[in-house]
Protein backbone atom coordinates (compact mmCIF):
# COMPACT_ATOMS: atom_id res chain seq x y z
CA UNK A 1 23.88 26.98 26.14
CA UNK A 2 22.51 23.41 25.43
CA UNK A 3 19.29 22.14 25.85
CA UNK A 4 18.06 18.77 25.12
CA UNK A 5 14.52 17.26 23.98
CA UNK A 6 13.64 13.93 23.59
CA UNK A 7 11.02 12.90 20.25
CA UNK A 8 10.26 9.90 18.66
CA UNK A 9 10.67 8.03 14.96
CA UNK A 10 9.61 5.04 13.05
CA UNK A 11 11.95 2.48 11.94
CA UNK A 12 9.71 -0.31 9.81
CA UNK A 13 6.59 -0.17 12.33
CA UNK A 14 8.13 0.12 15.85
CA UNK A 15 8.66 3.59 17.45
CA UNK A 16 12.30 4.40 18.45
CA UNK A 17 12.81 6.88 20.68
CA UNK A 18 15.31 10.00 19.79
CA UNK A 19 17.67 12.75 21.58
CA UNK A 20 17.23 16.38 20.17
CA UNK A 21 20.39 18.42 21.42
CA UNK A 22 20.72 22.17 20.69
CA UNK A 23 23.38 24.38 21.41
CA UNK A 24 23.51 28.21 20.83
CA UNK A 25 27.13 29.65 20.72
CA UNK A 26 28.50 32.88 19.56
CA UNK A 27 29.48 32.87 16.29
CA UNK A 28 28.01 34.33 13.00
CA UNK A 29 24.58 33.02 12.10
CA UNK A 30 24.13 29.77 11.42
CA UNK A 31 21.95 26.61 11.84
CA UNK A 32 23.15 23.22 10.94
CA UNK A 33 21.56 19.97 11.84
CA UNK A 34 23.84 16.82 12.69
CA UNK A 35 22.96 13.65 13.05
CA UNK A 36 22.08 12.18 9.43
CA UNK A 37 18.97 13.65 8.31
CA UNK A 38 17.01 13.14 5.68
CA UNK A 39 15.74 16.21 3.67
CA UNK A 40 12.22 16.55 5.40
CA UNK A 41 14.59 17.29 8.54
CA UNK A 42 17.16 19.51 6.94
CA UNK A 43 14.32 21.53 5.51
CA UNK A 44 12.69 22.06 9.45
CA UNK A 45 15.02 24.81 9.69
CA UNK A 46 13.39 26.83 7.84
CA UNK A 47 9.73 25.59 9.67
CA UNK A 48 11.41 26.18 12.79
CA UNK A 49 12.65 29.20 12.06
CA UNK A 50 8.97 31.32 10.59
CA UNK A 51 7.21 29.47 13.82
CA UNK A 52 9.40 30.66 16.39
CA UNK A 53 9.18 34.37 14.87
CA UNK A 54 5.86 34.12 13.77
CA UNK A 55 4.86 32.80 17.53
CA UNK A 56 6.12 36.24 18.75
CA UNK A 57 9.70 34.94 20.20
CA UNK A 58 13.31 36.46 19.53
CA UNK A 59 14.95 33.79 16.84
CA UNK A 60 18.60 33.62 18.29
CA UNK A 61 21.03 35.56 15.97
CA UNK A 62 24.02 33.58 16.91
CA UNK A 63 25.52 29.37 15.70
CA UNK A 64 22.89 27.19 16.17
CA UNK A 65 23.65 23.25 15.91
CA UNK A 66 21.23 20.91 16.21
CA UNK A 67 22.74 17.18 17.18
CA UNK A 68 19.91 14.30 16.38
CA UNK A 69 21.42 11.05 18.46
CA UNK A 70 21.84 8.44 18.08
CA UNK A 71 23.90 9.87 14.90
CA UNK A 72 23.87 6.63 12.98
CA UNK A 73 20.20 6.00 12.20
CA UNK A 74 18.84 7.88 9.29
CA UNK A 75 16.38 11.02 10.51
CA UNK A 76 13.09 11.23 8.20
CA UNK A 77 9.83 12.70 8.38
CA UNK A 78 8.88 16.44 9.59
CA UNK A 79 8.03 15.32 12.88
CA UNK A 80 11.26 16.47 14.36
CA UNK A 81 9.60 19.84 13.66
CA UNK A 82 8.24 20.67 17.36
CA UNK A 83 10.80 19.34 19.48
CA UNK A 84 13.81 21.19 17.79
CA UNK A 85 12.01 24.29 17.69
CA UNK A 86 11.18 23.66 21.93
CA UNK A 87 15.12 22.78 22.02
CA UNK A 88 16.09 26.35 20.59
CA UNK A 89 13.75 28.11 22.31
CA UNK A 90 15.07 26.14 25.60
CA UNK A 91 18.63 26.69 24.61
CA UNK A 92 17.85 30.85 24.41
CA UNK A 93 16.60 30.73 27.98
CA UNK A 94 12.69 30.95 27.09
CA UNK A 95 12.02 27.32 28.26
CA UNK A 96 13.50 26.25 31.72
CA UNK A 97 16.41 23.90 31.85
CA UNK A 98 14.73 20.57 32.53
CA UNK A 99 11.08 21.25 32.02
CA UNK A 100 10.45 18.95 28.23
CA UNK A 101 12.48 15.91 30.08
CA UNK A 102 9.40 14.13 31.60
CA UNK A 103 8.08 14.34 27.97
CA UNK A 104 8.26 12.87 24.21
CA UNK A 105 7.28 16.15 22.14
CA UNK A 106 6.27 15.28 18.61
CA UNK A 107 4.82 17.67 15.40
CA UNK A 108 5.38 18.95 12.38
CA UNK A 109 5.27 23.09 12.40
CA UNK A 110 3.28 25.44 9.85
CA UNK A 111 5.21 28.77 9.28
CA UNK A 112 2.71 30.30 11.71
CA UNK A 113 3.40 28.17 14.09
CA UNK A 114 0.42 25.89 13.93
CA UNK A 115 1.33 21.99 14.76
CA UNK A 116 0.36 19.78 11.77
CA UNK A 117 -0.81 16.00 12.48
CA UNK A 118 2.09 13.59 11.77
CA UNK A 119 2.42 9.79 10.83
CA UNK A 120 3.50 7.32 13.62
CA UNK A 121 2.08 8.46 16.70
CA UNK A 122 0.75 5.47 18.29
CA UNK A 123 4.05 3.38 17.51
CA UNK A 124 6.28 6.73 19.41
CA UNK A 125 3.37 6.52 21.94
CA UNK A 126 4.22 2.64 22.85
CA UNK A 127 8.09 3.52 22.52
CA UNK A 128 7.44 6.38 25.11
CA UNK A 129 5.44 4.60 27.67
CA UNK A 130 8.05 1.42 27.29
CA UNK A 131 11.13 3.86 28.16
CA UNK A 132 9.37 4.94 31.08
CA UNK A 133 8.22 8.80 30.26
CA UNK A 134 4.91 10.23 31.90
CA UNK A 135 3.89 12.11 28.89
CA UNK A 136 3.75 12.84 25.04
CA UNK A 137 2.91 16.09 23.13
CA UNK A 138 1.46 15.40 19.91
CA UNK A 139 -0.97 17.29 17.78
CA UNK A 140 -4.54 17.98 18.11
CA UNK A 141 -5.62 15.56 15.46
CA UNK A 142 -3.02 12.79 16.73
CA UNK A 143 -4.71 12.61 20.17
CA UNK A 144 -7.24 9.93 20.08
CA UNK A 145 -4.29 7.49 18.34
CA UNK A 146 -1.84 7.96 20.99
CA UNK A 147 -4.43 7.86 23.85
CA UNK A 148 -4.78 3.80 22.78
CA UNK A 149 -1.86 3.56 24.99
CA UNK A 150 -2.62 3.08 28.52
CA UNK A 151 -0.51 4.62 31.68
CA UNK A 152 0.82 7.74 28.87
CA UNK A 153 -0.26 11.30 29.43
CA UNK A 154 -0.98 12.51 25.87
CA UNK A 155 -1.13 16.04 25.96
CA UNK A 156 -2.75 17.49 22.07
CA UNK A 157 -1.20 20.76 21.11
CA UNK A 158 -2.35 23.40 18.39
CA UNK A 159 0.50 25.41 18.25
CA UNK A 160 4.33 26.07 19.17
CA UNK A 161 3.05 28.89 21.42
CA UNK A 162 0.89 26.72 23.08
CA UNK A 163 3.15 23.70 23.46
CA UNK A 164 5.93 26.05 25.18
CA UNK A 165 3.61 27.94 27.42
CA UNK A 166 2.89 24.59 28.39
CA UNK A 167 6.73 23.48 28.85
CA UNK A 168 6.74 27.23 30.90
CA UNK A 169 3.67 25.71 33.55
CA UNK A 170 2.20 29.06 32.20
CA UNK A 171 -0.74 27.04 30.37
CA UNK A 172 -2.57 23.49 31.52
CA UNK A 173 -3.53 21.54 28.64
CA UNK A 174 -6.09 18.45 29.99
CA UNK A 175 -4.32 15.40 28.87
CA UNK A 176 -6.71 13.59 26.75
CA UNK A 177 -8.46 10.61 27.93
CA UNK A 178 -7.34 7.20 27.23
CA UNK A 179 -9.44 6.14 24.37
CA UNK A 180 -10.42 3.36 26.67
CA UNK A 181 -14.07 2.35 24.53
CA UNK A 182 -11.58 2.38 20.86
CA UNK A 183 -11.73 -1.16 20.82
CA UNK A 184 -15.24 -2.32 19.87
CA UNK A 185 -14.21 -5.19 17.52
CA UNK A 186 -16.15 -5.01 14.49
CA UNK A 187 -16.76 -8.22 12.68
CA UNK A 188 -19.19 -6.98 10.29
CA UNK A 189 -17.45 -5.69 6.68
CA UNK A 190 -21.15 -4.17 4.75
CA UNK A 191 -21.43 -7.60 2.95
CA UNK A 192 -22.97 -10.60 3.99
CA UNK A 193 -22.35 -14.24 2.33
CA UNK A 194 -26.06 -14.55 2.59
CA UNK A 195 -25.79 -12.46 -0.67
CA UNK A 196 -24.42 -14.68 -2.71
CA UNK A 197 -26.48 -17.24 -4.72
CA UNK A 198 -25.48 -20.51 -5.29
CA UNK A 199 -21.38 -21.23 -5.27
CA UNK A 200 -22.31 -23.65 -1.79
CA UNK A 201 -19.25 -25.82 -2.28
CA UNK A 202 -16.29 -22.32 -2.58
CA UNK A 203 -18.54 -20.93 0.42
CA UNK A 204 -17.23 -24.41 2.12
CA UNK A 205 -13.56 -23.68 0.38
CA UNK A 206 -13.78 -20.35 2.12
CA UNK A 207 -14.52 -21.34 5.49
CA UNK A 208 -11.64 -23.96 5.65
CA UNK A 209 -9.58 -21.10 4.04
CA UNK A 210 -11.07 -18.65 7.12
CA UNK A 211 -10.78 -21.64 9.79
CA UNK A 212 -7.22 -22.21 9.53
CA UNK A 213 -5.99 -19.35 8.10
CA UNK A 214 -4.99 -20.95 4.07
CA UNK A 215 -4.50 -18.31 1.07
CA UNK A 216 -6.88 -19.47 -1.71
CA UNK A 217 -7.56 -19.16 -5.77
CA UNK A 218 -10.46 -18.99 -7.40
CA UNK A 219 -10.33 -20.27 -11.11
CA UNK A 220 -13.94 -19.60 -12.69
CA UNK A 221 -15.69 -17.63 -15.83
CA UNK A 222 -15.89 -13.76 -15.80
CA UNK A 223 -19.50 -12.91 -13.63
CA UNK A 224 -19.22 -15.85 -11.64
CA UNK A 225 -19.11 -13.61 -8.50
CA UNK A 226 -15.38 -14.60 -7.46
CA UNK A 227 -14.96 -11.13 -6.14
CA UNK A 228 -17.88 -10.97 -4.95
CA UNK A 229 -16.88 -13.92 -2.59
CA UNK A 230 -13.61 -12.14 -1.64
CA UNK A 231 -15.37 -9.52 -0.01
CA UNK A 232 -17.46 -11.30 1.97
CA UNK A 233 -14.42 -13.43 3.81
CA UNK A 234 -13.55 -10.94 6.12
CA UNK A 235 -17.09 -11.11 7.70
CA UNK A 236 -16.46 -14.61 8.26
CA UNK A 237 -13.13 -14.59 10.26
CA UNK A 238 -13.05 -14.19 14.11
CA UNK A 239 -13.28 -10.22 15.23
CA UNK A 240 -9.83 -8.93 16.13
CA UNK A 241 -8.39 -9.12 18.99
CA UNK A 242 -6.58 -5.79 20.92
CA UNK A 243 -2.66 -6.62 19.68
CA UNK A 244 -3.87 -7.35 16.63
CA UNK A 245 -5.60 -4.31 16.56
CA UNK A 246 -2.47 -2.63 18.25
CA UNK A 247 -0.33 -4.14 15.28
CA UNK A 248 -3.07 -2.99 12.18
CA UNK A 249 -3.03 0.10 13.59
CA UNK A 250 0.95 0.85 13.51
CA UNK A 251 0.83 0.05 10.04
CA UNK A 252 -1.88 2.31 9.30
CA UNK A 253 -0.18 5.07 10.97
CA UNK A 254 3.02 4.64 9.57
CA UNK A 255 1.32 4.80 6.35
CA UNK A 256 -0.85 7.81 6.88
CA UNK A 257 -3.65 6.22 6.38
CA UNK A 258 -5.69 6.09 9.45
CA UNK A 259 -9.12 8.07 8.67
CA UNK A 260 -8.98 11.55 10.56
CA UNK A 261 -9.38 11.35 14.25
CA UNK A 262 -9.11 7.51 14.12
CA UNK A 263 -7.90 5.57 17.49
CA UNK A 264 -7.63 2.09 16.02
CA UNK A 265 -8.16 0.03 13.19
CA UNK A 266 -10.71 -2.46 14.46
CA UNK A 267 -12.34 -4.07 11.54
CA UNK A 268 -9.86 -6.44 9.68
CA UNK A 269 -8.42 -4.71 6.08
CA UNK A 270 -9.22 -5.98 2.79
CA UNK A 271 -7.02 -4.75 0.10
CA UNK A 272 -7.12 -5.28 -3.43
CA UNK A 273 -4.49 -3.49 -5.18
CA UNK A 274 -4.50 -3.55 -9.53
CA UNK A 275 -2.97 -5.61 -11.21
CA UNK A 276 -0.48 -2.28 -12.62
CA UNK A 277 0.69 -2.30 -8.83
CA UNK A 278 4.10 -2.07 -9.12
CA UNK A 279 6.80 -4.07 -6.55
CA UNK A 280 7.28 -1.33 -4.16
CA UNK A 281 3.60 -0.67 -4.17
CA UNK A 282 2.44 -4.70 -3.21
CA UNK A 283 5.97 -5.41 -1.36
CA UNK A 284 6.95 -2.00 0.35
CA UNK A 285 9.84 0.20 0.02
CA UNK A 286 10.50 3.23 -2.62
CA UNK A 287 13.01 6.12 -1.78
CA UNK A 288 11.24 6.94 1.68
CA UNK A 289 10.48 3.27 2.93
CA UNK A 290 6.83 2.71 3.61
CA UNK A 291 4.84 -0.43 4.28
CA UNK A 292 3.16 -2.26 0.66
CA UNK A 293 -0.14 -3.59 0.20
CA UNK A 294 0.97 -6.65 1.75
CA UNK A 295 1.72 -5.23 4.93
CA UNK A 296 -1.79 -2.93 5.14
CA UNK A 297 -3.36 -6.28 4.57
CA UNK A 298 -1.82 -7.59 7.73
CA UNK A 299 -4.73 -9.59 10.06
CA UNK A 300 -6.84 -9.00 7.17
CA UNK A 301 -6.70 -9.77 3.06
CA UNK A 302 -5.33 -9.32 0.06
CA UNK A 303 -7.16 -9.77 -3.17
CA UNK A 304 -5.50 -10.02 -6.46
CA UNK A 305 -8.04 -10.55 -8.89
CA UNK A 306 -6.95 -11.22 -12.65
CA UNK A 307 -3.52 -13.05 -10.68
CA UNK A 308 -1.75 -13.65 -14.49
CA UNK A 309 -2.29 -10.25 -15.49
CA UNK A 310 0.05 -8.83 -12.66
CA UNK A 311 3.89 -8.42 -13.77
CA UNK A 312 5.71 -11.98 -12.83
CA UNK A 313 8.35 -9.81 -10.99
CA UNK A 314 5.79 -8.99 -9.09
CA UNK A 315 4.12 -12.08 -8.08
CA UNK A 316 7.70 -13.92 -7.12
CA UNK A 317 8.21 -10.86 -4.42
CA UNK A 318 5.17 -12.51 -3.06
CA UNK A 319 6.89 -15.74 -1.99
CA UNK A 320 8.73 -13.97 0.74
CA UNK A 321 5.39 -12.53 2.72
CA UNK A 322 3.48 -15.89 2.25
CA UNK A 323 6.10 -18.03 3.86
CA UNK A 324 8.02 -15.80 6.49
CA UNK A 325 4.56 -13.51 7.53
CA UNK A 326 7.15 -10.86 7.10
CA UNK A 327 8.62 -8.28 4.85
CA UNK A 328 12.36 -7.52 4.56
CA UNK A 329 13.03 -3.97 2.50
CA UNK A 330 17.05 -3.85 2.78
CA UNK A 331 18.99 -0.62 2.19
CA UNK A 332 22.80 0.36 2.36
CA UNK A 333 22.71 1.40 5.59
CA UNK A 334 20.07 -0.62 7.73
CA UNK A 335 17.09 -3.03 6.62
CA UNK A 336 13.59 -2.52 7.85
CA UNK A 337 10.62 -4.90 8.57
CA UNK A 338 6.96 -4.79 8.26
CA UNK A 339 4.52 -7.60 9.20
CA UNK A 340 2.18 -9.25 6.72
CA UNK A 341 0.14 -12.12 8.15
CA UNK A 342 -2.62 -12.04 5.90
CA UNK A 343 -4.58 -14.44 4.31
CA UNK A 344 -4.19 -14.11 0.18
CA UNK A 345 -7.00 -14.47 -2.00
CA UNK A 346 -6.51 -15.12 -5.57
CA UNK A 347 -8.77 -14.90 -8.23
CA UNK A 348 -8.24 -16.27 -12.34
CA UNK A 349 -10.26 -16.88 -15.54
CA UNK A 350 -9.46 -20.32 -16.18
CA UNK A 351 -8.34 -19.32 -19.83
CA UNK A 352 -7.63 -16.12 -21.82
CA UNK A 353 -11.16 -15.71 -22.77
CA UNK A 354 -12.50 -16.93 -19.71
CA UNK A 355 -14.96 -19.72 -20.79
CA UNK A 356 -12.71 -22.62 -20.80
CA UNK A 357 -14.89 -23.84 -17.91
CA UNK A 358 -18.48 -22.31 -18.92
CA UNK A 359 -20.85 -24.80 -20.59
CA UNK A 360 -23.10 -21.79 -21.34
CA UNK A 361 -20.31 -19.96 -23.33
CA UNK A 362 -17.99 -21.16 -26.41
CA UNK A 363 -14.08 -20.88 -25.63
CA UNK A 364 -12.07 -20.21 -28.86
CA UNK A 365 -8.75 -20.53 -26.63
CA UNK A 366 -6.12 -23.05 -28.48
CA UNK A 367 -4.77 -25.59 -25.59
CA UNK A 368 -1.04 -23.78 -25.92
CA UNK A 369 -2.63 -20.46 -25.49
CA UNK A 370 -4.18 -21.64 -21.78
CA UNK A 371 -1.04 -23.71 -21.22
CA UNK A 372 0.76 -20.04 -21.28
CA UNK A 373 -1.91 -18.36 -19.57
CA UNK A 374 -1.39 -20.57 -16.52
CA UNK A 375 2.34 -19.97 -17.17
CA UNK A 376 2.25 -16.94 -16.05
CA UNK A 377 1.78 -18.01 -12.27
CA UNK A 378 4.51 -19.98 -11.65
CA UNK A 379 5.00 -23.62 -9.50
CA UNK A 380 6.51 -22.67 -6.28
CA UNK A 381 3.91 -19.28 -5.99
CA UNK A 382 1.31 -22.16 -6.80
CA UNK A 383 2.72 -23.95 -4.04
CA UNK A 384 2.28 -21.69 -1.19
CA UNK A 385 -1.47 -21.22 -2.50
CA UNK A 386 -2.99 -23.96 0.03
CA UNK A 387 -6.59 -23.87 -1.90
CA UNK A 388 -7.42 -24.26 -5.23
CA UNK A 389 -11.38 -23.83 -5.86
CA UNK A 390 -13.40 -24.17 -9.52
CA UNK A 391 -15.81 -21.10 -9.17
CA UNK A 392 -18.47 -22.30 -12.10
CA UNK A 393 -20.89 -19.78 -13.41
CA UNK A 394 -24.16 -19.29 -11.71
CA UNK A 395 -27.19 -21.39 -12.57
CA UNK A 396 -30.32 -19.74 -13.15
CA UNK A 397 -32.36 -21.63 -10.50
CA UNK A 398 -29.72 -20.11 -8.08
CA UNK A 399 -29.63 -16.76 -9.26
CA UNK A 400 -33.77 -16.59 -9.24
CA UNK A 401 -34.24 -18.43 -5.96
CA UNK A 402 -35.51 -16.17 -3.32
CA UNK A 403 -34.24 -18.07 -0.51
CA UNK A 404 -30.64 -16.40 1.32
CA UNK A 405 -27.91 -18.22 2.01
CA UNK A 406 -26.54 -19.03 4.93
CA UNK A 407 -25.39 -15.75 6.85
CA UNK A 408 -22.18 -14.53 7.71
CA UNK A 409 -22.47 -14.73 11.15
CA UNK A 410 -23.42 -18.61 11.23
CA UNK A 411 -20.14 -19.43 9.40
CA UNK A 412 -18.00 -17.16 11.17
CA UNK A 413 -19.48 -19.28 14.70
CA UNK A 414 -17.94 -22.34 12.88
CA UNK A 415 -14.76 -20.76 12.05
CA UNK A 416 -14.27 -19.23 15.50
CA UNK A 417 -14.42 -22.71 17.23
CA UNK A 418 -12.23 -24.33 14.86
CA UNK A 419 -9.92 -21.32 15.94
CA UNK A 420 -10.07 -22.03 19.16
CA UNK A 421 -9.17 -25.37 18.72
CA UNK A 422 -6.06 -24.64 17.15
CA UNK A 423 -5.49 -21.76 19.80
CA UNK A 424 -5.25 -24.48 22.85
CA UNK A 425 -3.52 -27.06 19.98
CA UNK A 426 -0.31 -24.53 19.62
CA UNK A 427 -0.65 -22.65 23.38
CA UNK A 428 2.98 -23.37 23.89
CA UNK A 429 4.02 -21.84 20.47
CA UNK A 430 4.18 -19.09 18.08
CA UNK A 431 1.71 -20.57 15.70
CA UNK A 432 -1.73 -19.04 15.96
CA UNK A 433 -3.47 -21.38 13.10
CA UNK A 434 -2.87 -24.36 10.89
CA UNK A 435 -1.69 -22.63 7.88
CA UNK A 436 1.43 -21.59 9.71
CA UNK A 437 2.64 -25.38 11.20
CA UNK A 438 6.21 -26.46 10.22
CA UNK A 439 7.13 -29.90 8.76
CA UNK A 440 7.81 -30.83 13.06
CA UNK A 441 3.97 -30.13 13.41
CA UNK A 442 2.69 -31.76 10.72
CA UNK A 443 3.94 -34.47 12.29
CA UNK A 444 2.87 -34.42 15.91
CA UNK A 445 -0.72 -33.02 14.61
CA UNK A 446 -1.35 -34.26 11.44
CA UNK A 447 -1.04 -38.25 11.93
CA UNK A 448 -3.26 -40.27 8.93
CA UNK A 449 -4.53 -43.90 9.50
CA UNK A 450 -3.41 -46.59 6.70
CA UNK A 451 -6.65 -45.54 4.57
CA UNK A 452 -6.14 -41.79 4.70
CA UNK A 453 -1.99 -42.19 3.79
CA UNK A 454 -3.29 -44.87 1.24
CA UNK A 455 -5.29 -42.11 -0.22
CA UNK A 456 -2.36 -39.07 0.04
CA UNK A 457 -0.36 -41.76 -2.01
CA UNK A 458 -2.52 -42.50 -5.19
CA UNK A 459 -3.64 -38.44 -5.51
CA UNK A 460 0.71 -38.17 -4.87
CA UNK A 461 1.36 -40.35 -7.75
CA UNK A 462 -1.27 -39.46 -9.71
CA UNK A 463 -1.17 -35.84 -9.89
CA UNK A 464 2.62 -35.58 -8.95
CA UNK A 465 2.21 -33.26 -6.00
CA UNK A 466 5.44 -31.66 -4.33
CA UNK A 467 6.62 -32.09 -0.85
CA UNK A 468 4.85 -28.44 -0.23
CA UNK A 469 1.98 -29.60 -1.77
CA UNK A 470 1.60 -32.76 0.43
CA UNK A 471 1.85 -30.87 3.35
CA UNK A 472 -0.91 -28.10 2.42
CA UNK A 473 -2.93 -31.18 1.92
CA UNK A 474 -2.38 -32.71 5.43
CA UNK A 475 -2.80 -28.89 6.80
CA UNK A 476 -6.08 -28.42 5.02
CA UNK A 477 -7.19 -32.05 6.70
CA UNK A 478 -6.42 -30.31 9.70
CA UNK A 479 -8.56 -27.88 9.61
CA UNK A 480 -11.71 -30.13 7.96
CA UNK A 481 -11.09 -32.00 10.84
CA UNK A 482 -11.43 -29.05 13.34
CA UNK A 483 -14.24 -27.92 11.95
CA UNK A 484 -16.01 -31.22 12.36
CA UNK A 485 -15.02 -30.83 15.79
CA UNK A 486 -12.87 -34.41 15.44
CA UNK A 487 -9.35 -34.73 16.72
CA UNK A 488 -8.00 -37.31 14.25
CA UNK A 489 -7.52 -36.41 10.54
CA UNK A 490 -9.79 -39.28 8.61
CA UNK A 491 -10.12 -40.24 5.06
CA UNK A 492 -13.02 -38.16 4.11
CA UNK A 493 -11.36 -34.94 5.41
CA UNK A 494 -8.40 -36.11 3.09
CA UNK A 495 -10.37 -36.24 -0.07
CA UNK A 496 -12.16 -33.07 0.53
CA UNK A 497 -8.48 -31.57 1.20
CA UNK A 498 -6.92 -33.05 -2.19
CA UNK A 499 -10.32 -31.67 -4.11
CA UNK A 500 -8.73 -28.49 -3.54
CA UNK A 501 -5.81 -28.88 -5.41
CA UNK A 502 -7.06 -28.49 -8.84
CA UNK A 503 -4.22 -26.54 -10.49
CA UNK A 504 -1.95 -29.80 -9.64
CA UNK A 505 -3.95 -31.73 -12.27
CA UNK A 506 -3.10 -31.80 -15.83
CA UNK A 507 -5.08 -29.46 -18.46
């Protein structure tokens, strides 16, 4: 007899929906799985098997094959658990013919038959309400992930027993309430820039970097509170919106890592892998393909603090994600792709030491040693680094001032209209913010007067910049400009914009 179940996989971050087909015939007993899986699904047979007898039901003693379409995409993952046990059970007459096709059925199976949470609910969820299905089985601790999704029944099981006497109408199981109230965007990271003393001129570098969306580096003395600055930028970038919050979240599931009981990820992600991270673990990849830092840092940041120290193999794999928004892992059989639109934060000593820069400490660097320091990051990764900012060391009269600076939430009012200003600039397009305009939008939006290209030309010849180079400049004008609330780029905004270029100038 045959009996068919439909479950769901992940391929990079998007859910793809999958045909479970079991037939029993006579024969001597056996259980084969078709369909190219990967060991996690070979291995279910034995799962399947201990649940099914464990759960009180006959285990048929007779050929059991187990088809997986479609038959050329790779299978992974033990979520294929549930829905081929449901298929066997269905094939031996237990489940009626017809009663799992209105649903997705997705879980991973203890050998008592319990129903273990899985990875990559909410991206099957989306793929289950797109195809057109009333309703998805997923485990008990899955629930409030795959209720994000709105016109899907999600139906949270405990057990195989449960999930077929559900299949069987011999058990109602309350579908779980669309997690309707998940999305409470939550601007506020734990850290305020209010915090920090001093540094007024990298806060400014930091919300031009927020405003229009520009990776930075931070070049200053060890203590000068360079990390400290990198976790305060989140607070100071607009809230998420729902699809971004849709998009984090896929990620995050895919990964694993969404905290128990989690519906969305609605506060943006700051990552800050060490520097030992190695190319799989920034880029993504590995034997069983899952997203990098890179890609959990997507609508949020990634800080790399101590940027030379990190393997040079590793930094060029960067170049990719900071100009595309995208990672490409490619295999022998297919290629996956994970987003990673975030905004990069770098942070170096400006010397081996670290007091090349610091009046108040003596650096005993020779120039060729910092010349191969600075080496280490190379031009073109320089290149796609829009903002270069000289973090000094704290004064005193900073540090013991009791007045706070300015608070988070004042900036992040500044940066949200200057986003909003870009929003209705690029309505007709795929570009959300300045740091993402082409060369063709440069020059619709980015028009100087004979003062401000007289300008762009001395700094040009005088520091040598590169074609890249000039056009971070005339984006980061952009986005002075917006913040000032002007629509023409002028002079000054120019010369603020090429004072942020200060790893183009000669040691």
């Amino acid at each position: 007899m045959l009996f068919k179940v439909f479950t769901g996989a992940v391929s990079g971050v998007d859910g793809l929906l999958m045909e479970v087909e079991v037939d029993i015939a006579r024969g001597l007993p056996a259980f084969s799985t078709v369909g190219l899986p990967e060991a996690a699904v070979r291995e279910s047979r034995e799962r399947v098997k201990s649940a099914v007898v464990n759960c009180g039901y006959d285990f048929p003693d007779d050929r059991i094959t187990v088809n997986l379409a479609p038959a050329h995409i790779r299978k992974g993952g033990t979520g294929f658990d549930l829905p081929i046990a449901a298929g066997i059970l269905g094939a031996a007459g237990i489940v009626p013919d017809g009663a799992a096709d209105p649903y997705v059925l997705l879980g991973e199976l203890a050998l008592d038959g319990r129903i273990k949470p899985v990875t990559g609910s909410l991206p099957v969820a989306l793929a289950a309400k797109e195809a057109g299905f009333s309703g998805i089985l997923v485990p008990r601790e899955n629930r409030r992930e795959a209720a994000v999704v709105d016109g899907l029944a999600v139906y949270p099981v405990t057990s195989l027993s449960e999930a077929v006497d559900f299949l069987r109408q011999k058990r109602d199981i309350a579908p779980h309430p669309r997690e309707t109230r998940a999305f409470e965007p939550d601007p506020d990271t734990g850290a305020d820039f209010s915090e920090v003393s001093g540094q007024a001129h990298v806060k400014r570098a930091l919300e031009i970097a927020a405003a229009g969306n520009h990776n930075v580096l931070m070049i200053g003395p060890p203590g000068s509170g360079k990390t400290m600055l990198a976790r305060r930028f989140a607070g100071i970038v607009p809230p998420m919106n729902f699809n971004e919050a849709i998009e984090t979240t896929k990620i995050f599931s895919v990964a694993g890592l969404l905290d128990k009981g989690q519906a969305l990820v609605t506060r943006r992600p700051f990552r800050a892998p060490h520097h030992t991270v190695s190319d799989a673990g920034l880029i993504g990849g590995g034997h069983v393909p899952r997203p990098g830092e890179v890609s959990l840092a997507h609508n949020g940041v990634l800080f790399l603090d101590e940027l030379p120290e990190f393997k040079k193999s590793v930094l060029e794999v960067l170049r990719q994600p900071l100009e595309q928004r995208l990672v490409t892992i490619s295999r022998a059989s297919s290629a996956l792709s994970y987003p990673s639109d975030f905004t990069l934060i770098a942070a170096l000593n400006p010397c081996p030491c670290g007091y090349y820069t610091d009046p108040a400490h003596e650096c005993r660097c020779a120039p060729a040693q910092i010349a191969r320091y600075r080496t280490r990051i190379s031009g073109p990764l320089l290149d796609r680094i829009d903002i270069h900012v000289e973090v000094p060391a704290v004064a005193y009269a900073d540090l013991a001032s009791a007045t706070p600076g300015e608070p988070s939430a004042d900036i992040r009012t500044r940066v949200t209209a200057a986003r909003a200003a870009q929003e209705k600039r690029f309505a007709r397009t795929r570009i959300k913010t300045n740091a993402a305009m082409k060369s063709r939008h440069i020059k619709k939006y980015c028009a100087t007067d004979s003062e401000s290209a007289g300008i762009l030309e001395n700094a040009a010849e005088r520091l040598g910049f590169s074609a890249r180079a000039y056009h971070r400049i005339l984006k980061i004008a952009r986005t002075i400009a917006d913040l000032a609330g002007q629509a023409d780029i002028r002079p000054p905004h120019i010369l603020e914009a090429v004072g942020y270029r200060s790893m183009d100038r000669p040691l």
